[in-house]
PDB file of N, CA and C in Angstrom:
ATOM      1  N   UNK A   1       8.783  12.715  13.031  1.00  0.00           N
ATOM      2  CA  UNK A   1       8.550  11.317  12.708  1.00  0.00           C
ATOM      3  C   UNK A   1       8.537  11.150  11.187  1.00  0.00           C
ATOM      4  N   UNK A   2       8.824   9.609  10.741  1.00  0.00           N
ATOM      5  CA  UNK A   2       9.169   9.674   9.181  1.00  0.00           C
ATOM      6  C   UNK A   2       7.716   9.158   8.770  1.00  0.00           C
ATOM      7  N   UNK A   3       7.067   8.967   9.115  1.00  0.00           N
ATOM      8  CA  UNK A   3       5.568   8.757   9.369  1.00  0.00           C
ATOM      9  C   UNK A   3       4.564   9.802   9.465  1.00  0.00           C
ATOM     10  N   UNK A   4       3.661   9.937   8.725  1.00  0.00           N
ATOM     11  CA  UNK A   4       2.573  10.409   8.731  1.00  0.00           C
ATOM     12  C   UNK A   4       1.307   9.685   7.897  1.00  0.00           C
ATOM     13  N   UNK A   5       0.395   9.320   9.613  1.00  0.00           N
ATOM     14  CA  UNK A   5      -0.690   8.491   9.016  1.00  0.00           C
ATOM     15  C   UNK A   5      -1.958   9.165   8.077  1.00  0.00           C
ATOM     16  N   UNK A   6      -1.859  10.461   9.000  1.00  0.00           N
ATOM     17  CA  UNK A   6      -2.733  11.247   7.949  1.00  0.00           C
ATOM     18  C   UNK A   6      -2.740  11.218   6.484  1.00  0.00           C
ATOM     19  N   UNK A   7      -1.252  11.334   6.228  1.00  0.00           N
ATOM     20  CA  UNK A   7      -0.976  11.184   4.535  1.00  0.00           C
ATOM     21  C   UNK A   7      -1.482   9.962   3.860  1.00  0.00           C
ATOM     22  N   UNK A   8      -0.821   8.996   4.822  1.00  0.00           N
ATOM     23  CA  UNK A   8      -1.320   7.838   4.177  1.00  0.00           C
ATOM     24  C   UNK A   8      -2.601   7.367   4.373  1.00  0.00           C
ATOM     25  N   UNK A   9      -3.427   7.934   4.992  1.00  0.00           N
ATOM     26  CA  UNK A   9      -4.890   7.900   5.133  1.00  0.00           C
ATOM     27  C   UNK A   9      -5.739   8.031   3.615  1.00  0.00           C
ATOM     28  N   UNK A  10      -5.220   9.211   3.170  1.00  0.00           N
ATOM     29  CA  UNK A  10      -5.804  10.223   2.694  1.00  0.00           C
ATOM     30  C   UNK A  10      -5.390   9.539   1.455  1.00  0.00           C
ATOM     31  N   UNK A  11      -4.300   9.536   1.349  1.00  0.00           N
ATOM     32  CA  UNK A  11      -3.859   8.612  -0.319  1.00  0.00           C
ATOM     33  C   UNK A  11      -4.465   7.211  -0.427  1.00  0.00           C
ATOM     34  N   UNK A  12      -4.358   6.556   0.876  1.00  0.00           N
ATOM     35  CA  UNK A  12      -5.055   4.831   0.595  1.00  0.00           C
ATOM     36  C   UNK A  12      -6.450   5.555   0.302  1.00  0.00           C
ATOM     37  N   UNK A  13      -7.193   6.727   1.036  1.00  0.00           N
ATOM     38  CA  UNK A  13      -8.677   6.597   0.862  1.00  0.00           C
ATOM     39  C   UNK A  13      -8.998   7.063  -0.807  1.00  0.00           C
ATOM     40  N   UNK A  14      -7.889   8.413  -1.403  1.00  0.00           N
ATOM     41  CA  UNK A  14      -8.210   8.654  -2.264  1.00  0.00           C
ATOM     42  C   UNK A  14      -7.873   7.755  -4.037  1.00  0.00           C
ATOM     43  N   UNK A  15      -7.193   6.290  -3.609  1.00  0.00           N
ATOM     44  CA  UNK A  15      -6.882   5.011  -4.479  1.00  0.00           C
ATOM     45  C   UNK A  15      -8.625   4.428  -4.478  1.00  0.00           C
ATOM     46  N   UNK A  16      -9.776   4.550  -3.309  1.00  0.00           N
ATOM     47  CA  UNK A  16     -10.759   3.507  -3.512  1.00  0.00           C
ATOM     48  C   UNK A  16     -11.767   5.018  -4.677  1.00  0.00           C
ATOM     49  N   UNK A  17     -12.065   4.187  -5.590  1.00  0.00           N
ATOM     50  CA  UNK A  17     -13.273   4.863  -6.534  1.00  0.00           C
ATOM     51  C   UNK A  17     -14.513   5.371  -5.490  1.00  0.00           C
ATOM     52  N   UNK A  18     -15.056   6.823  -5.741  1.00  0.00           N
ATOM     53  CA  UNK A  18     -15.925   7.065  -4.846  1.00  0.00           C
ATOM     54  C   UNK A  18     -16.932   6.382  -4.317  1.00  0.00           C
ATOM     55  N   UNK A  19     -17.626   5.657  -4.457  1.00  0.00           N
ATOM     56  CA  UNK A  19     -19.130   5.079  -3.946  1.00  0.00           C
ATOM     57  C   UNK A  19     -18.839   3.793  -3.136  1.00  0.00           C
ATOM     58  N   UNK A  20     -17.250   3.001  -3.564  1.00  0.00           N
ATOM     59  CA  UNK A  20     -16.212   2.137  -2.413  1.00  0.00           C
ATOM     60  C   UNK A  20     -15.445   2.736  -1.196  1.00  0.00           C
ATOM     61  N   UNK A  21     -15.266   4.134  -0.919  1.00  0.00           N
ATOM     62  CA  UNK A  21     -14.484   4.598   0.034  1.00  0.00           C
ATOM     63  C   UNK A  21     -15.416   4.912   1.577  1.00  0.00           C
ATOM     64  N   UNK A  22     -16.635   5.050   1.424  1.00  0.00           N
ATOM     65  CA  UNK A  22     -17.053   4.576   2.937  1.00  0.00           C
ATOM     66  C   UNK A  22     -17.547   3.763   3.313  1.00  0.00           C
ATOM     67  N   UNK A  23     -17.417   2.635   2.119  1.00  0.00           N
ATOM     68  CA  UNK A  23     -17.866   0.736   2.709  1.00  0.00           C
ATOM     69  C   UNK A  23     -16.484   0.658   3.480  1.00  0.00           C
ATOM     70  N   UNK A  24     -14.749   0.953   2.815  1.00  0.00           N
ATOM     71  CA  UNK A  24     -13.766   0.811   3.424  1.00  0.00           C
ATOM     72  C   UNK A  24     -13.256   1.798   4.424  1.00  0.00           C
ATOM     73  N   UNK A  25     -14.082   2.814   5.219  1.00  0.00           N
ATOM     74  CA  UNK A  25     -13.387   3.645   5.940  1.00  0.00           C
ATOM     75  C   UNK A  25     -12.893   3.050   7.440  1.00  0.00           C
ATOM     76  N   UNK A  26     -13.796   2.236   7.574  1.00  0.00           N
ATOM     77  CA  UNK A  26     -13.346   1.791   9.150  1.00  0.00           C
ATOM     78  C   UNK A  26     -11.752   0.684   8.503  1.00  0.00           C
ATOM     79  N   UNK A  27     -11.852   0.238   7.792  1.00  0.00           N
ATOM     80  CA  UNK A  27     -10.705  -1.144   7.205  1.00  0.00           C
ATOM     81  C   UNK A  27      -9.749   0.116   7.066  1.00  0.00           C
ATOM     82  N   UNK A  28      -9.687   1.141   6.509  1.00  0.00           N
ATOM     83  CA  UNK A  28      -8.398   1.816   6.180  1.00  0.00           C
ATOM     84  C   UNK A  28      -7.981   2.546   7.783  1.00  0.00           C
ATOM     85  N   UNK A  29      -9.067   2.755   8.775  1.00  0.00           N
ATOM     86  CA  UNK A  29      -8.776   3.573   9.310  1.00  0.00           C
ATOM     87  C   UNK A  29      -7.676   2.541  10.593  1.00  0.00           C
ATOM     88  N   UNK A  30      -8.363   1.198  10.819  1.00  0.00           N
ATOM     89  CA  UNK A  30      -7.907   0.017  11.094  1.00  0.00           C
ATOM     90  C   UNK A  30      -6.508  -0.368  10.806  1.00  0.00           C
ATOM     91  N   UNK A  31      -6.107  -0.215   9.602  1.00  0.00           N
ATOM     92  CA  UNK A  31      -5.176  -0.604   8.688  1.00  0.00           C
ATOM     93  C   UNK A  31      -4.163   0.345   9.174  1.00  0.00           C
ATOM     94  N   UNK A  32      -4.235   1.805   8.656  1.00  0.00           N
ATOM     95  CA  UNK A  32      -3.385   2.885   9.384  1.00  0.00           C
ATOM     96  C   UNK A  32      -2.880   2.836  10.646  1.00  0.00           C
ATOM     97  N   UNK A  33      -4.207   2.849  11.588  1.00  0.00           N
ATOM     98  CA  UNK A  33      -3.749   2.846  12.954  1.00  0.00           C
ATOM     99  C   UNK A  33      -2.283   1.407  12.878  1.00  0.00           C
ATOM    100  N   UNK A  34      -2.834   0.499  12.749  1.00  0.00           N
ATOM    101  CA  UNK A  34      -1.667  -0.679  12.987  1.00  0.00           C
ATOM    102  C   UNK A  34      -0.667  -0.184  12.358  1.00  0.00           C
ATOM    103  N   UNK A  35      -0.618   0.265  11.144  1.00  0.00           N
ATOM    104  CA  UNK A  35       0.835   0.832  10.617  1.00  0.00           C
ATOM    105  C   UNK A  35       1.642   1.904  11.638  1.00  0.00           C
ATOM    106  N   UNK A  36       0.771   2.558  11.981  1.00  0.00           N
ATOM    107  CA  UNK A  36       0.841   3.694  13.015  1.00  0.00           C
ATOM    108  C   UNK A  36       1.874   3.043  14.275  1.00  0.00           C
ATOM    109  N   UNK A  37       1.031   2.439  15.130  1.00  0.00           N
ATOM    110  CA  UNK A  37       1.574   1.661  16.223  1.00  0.00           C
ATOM    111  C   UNK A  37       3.026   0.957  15.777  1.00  0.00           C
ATOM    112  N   UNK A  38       3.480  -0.235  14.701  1.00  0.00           N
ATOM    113  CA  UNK A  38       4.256  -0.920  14.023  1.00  0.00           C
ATOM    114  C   UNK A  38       5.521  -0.067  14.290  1.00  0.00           C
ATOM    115  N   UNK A  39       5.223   1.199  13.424  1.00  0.00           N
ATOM    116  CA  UNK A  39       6.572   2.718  13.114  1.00  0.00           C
ATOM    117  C   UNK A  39       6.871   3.089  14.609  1.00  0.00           C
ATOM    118  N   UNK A  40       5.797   3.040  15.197  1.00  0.00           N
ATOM    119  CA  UNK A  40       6.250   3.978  16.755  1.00  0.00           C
ATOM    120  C   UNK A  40       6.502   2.894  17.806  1.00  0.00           C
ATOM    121  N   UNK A  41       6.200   1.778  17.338  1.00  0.00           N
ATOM    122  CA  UNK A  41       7.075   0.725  18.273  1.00  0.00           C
ATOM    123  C   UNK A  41       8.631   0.701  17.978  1.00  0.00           C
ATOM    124  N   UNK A  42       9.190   0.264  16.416  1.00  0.00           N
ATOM    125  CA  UNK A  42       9.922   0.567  16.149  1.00  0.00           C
ATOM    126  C   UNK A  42      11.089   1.512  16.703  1.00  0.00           C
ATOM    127  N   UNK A  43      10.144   2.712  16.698  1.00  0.00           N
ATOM    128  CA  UNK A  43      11.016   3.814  16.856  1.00  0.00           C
ATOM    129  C   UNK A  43      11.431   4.057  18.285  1.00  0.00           C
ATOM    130  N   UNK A  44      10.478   3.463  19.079  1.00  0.00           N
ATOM    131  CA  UNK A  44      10.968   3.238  20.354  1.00  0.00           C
ATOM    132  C   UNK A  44      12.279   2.694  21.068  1.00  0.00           C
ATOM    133  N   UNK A  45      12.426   1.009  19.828  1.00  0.00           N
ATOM    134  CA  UNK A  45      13.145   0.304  20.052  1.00  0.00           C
ATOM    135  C   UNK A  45      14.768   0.928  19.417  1.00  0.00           C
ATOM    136  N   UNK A  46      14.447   2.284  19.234  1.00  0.00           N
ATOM    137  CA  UNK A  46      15.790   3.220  18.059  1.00  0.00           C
ATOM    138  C   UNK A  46      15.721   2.444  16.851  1.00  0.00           C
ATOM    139  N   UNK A  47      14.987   1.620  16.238  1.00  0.00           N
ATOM    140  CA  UNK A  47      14.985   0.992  15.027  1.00  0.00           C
ATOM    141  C   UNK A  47      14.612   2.167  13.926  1.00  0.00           C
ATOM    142  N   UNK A  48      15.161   3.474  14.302  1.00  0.00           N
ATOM    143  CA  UNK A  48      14.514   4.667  13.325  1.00  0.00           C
ATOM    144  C   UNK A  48      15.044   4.279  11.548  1.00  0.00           C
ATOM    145  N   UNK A  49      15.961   3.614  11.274  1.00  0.00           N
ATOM    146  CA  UNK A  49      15.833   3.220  10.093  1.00  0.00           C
ATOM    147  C   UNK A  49      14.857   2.460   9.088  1.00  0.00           C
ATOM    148  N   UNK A  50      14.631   1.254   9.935  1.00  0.00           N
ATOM    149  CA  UNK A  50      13.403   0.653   9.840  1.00  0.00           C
ATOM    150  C   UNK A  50      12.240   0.900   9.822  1.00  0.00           C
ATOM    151  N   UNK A  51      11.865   1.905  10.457  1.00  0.00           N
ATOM    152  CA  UNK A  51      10.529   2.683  10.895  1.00  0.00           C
ATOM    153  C   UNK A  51       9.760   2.407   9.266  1.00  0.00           C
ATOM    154  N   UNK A  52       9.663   2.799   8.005  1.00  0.00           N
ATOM    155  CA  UNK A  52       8.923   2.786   7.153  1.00  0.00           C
ATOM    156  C   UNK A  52       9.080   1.671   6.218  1.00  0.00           C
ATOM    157  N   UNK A  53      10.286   0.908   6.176  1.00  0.00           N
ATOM    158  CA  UNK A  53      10.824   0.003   5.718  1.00  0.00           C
ATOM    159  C   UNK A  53       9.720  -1.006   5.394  1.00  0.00           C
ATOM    160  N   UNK A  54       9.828  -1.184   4.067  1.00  0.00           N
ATOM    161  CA  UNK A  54       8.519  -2.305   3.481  1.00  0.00           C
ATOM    162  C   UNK A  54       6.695  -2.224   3.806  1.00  0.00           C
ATOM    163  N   UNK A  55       7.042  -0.697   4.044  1.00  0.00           N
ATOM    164  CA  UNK A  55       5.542  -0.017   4.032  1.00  0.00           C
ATOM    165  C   UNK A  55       4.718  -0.051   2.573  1.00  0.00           C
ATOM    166  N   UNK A  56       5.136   0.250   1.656  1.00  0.00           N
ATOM    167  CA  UNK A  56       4.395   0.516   0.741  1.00  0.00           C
ATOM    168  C   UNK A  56       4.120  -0.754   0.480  1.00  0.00           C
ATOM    169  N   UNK A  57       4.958  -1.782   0.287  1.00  0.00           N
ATOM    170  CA  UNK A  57       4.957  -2.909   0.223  1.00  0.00           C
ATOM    171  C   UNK A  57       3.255  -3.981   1.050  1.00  0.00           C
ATOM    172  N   UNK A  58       3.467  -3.153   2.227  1.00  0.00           N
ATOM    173  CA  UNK A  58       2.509  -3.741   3.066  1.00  0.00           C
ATOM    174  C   UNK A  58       1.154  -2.922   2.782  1.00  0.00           C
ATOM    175  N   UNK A  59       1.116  -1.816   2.778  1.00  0.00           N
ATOM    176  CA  UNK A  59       0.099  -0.932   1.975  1.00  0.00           C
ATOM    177  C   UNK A  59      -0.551  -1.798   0.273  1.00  0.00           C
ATOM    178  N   UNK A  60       0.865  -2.116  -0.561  1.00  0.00           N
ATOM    179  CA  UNK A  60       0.150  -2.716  -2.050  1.00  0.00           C
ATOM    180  C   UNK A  60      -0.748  -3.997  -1.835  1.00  0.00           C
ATOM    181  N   UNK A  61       0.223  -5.043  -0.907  1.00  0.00           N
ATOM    182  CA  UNK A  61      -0.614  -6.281  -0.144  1.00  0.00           C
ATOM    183  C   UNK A  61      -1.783  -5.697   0.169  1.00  0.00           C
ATOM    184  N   UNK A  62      -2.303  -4.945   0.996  1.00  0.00           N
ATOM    185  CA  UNK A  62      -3.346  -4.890   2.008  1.00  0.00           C
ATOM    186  C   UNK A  62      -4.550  -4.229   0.728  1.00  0.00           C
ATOM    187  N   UNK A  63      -4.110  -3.602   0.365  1.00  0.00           N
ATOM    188  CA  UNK A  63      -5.258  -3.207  -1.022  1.00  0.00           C
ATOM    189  C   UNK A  63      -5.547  -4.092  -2.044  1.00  0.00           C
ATOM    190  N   UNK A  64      -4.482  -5.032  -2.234  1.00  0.00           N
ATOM    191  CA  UNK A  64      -4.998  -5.914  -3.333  1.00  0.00           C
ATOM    192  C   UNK A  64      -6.001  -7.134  -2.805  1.00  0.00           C
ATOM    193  N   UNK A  65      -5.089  -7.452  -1.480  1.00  0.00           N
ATOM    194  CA  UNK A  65      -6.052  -8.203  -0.919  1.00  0.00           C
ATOM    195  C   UNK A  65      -7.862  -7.533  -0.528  1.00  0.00           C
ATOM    196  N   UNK A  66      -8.264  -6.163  -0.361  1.00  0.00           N
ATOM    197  CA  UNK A  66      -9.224  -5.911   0.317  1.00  0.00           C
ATOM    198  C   UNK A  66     -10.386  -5.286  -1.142  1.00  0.00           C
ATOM    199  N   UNK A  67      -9.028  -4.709  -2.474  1.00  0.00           N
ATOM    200  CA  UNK A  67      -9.756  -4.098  -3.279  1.00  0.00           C
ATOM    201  C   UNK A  67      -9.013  -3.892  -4.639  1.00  0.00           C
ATOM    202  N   UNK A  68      -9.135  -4.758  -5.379  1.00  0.00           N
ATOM    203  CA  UNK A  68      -8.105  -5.086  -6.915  1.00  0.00           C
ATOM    204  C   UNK A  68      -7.976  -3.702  -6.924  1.00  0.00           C
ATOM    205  N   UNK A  69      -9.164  -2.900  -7.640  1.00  0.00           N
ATOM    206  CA  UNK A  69      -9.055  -1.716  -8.135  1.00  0.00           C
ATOM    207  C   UNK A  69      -8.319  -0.650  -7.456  1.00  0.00           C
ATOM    208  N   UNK A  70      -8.577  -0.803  -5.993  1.00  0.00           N
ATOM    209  CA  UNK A  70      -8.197   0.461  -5.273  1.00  0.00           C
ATOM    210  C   UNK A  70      -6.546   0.091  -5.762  1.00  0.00           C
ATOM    211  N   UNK A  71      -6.432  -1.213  -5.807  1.00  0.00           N
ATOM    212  CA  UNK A  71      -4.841  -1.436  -5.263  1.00  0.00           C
ATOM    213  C   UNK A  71      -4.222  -0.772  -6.711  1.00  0.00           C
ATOM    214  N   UNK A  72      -4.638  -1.241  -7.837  1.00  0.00           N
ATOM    215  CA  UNK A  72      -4.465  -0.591  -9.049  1.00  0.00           C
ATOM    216  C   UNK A  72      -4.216   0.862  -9.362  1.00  0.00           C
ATOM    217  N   UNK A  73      -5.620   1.282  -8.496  1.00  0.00           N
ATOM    218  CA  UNK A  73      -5.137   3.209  -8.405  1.00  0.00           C
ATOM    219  C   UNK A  73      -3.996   3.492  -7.554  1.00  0.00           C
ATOM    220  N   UNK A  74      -3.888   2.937  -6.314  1.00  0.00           N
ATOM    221  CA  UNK A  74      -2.486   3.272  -5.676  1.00  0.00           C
ATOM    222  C   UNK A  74      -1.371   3.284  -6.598  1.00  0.00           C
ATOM    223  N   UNK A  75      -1.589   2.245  -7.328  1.00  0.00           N
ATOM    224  CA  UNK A  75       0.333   1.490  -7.739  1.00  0.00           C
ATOM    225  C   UNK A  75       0.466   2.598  -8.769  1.00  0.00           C
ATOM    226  N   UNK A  76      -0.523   2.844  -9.431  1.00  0.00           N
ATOM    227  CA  UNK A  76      -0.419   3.591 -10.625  1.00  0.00           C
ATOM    228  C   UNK A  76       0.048   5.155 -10.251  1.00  0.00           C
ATOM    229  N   UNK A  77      -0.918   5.534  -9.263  1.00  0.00           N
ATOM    230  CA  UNK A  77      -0.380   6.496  -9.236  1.00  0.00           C
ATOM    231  C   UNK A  77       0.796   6.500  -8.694  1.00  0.00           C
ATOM    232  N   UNK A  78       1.193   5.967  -7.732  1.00  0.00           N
ATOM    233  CA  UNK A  78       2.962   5.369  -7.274  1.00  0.00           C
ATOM    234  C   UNK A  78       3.998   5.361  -7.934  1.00  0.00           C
ATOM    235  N   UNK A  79       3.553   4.507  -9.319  1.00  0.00           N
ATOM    236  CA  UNK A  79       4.635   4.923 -10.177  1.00  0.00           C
ATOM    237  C   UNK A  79       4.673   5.666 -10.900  1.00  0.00           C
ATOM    238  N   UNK A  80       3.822   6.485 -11.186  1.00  0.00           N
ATOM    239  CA  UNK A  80       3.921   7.880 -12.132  1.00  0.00           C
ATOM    240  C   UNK A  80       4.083   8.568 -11.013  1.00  0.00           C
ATOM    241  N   UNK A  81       4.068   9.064  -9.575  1.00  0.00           N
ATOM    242  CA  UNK A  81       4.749  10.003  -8.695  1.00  0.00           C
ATOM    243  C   UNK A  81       6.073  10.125  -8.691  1.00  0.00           C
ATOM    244  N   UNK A  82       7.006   8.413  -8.688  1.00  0.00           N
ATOM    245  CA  UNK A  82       7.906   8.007  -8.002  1.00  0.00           C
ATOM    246  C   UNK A  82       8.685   7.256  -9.598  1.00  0.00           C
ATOM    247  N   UNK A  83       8.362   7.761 -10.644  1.00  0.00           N
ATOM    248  CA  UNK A  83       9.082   7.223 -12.045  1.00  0.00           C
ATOM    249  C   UNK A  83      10.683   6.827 -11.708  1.00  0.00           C
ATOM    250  N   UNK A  84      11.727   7.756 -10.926  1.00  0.00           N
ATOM    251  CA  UNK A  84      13.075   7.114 -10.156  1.00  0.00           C
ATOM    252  C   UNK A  84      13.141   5.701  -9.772  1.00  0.00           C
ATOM    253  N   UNK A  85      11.897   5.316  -9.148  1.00  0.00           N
ATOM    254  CA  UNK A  85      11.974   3.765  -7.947  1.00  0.00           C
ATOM    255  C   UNK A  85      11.470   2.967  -9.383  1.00  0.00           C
ATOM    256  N   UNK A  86      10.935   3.322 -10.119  1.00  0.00           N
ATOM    257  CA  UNK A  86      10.350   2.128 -11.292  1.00  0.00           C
ATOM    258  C   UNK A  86      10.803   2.673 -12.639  1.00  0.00           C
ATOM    259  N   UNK A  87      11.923   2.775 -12.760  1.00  0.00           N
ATOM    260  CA  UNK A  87      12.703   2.721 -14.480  1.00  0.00           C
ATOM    261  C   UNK A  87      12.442   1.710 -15.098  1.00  0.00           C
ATOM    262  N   UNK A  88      12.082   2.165 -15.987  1.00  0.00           N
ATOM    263  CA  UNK A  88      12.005   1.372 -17.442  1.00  0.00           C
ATOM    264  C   UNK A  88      11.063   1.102 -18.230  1.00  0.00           C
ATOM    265  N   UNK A  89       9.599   1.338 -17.246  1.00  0.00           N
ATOM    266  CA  UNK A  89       8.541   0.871 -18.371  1.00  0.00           C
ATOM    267  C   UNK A  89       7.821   1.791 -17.951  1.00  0.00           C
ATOM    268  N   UNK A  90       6.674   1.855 -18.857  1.00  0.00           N
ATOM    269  CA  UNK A  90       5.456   2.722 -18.384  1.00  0.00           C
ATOM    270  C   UNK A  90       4.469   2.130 -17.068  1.00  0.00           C
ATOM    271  N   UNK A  91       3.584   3.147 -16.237  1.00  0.00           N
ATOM    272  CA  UNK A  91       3.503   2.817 -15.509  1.00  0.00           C
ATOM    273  C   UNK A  91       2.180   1.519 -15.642  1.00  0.00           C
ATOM    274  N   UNK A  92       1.842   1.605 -16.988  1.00  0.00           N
ATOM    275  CA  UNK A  92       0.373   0.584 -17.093  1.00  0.00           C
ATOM    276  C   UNK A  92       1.567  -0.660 -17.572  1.00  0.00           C
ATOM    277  N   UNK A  93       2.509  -0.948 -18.031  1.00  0.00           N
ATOM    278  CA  UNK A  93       3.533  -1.633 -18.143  1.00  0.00           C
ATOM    279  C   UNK A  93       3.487  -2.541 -16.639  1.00  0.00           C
ATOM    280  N   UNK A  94       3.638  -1.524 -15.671  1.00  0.00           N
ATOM    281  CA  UNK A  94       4.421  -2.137 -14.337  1.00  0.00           C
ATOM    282  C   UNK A  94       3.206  -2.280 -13.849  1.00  0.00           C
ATOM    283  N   UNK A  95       2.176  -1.916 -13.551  1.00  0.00           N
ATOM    284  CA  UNK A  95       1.004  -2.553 -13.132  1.00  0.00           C
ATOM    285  C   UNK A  95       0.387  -3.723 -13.265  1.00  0.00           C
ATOM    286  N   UNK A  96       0.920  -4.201 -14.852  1.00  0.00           N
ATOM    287  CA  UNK A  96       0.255  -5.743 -15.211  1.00  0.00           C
ATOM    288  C   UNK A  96       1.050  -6.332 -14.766  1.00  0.00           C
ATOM    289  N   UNK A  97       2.591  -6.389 -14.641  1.00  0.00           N
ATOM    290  CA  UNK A  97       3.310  -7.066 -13.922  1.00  0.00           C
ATOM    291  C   UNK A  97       3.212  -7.388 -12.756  1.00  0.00           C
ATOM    292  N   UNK A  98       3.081  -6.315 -11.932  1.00  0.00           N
ATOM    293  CA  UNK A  98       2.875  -6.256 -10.571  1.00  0.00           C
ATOM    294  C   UNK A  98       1.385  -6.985 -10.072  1.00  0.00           C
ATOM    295  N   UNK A  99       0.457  -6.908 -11.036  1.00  0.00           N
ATOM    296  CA  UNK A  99      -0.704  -7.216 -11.120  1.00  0.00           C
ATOM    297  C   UNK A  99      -0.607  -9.249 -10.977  1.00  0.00           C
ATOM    298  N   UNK A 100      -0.010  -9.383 -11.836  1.00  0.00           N
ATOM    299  CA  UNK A 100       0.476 -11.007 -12.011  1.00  0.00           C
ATOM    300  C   UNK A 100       1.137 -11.574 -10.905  1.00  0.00           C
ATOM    301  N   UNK A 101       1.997 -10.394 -10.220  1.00  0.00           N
ATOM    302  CA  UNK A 101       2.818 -11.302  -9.345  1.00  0.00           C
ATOM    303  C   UNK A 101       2.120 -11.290  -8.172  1.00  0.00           C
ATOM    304  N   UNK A 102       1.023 -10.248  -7.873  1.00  0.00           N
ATOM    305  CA  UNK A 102       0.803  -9.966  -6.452  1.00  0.00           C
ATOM    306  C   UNK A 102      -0.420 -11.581  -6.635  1.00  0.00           C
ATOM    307  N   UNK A 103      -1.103 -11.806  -7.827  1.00  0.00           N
ATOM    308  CA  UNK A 103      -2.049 -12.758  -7.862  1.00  0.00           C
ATOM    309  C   UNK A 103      -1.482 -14.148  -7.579  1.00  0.00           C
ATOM    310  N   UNK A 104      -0.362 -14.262  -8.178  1.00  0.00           N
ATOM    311  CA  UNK A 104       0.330 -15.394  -7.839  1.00  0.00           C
ATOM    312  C   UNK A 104       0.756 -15.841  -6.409  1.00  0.00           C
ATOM    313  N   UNK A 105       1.125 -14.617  -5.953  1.00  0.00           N
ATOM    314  CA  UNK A 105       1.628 -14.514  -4.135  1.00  0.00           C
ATOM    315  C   UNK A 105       0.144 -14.871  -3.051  1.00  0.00           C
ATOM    316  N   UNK A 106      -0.801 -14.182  -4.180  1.00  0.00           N
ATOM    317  CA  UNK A 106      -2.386 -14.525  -3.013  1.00  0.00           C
ATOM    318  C   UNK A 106      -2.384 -16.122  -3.280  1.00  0.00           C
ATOM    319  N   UNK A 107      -2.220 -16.523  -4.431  1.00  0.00           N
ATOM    320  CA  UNK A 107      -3.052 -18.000  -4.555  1.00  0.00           C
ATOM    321  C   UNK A 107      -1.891 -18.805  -3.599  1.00  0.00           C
ATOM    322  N   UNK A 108      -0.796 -18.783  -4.247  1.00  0.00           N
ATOM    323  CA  UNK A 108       0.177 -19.546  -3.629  1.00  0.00           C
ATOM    324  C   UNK A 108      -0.307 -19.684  -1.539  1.00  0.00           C
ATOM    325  N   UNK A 109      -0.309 -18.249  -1.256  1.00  0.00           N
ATOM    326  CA  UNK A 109      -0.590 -17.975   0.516  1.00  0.00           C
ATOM    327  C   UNK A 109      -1.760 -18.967   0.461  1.00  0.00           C
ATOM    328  N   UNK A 110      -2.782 -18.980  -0.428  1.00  0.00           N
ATOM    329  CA  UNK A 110      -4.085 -19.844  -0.152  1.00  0.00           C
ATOM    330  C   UNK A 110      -3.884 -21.295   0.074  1.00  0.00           C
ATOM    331  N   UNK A 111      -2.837 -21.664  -0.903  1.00  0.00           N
ATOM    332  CA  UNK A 111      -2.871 -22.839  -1.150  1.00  0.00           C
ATOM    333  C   UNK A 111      -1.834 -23.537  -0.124  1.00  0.00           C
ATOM    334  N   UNK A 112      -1.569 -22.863   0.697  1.00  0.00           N
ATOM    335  CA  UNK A 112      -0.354 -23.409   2.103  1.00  0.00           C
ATOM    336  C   UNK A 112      -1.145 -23.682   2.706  1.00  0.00           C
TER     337      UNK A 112
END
């Protein structure tokens, strides 16, 4: 499977600062499982391309919405793992950006 929730367990848990990660353990564990189910429905349907498709994506949403900071440690470390997928700037560069747009996308959803 192109999926592994464990991994992504373990990385969303190790983005929340220590003394925040077992107020959020049931929300991440919540969060996973549905990602979990999502991929293996998918994959059922032979949609195996799709299977991870706009995951991280749904992972950056779900942290910014539940925890600025955590979402901050994810991205960061994201793009200093993954420097290929984000050319051009540094990664505290692409964070304020990303930082601006994801705020803009919450208010805007509020305001519908």
């Amino acid at each position: 499977m192109l999926f592994d929730s464990t991994k992504l367990a373990k990385s969303i848990r190790r983005s929340f600062v220590s003394e925040r990660r077992e107020k959020h353990a049931r929300d991440i564990e919540s969060f996973v499982a549905a990602q979990h189910r999502a991929v293996r429905k998918k994959m059922t349907k032979g949609l195996e391309a799709a299977t991870t498709e706009n995951l991280g994506n749904r992972v950056s949403e779900w942290l910014f919405d539940i925890d600025e900071l955590a979402w901050a440690n994810y991205w960061l470390a994201f793009a200093s793992d993954h420097e290929h997928l984000v050319p051009g700037s540094s990664p505290i560069q692409l964070l304020a950006t990303k930082q601006v747009e994801m705020r803009t996308a919450r208010e805007s959803r509020r305001a519908d």
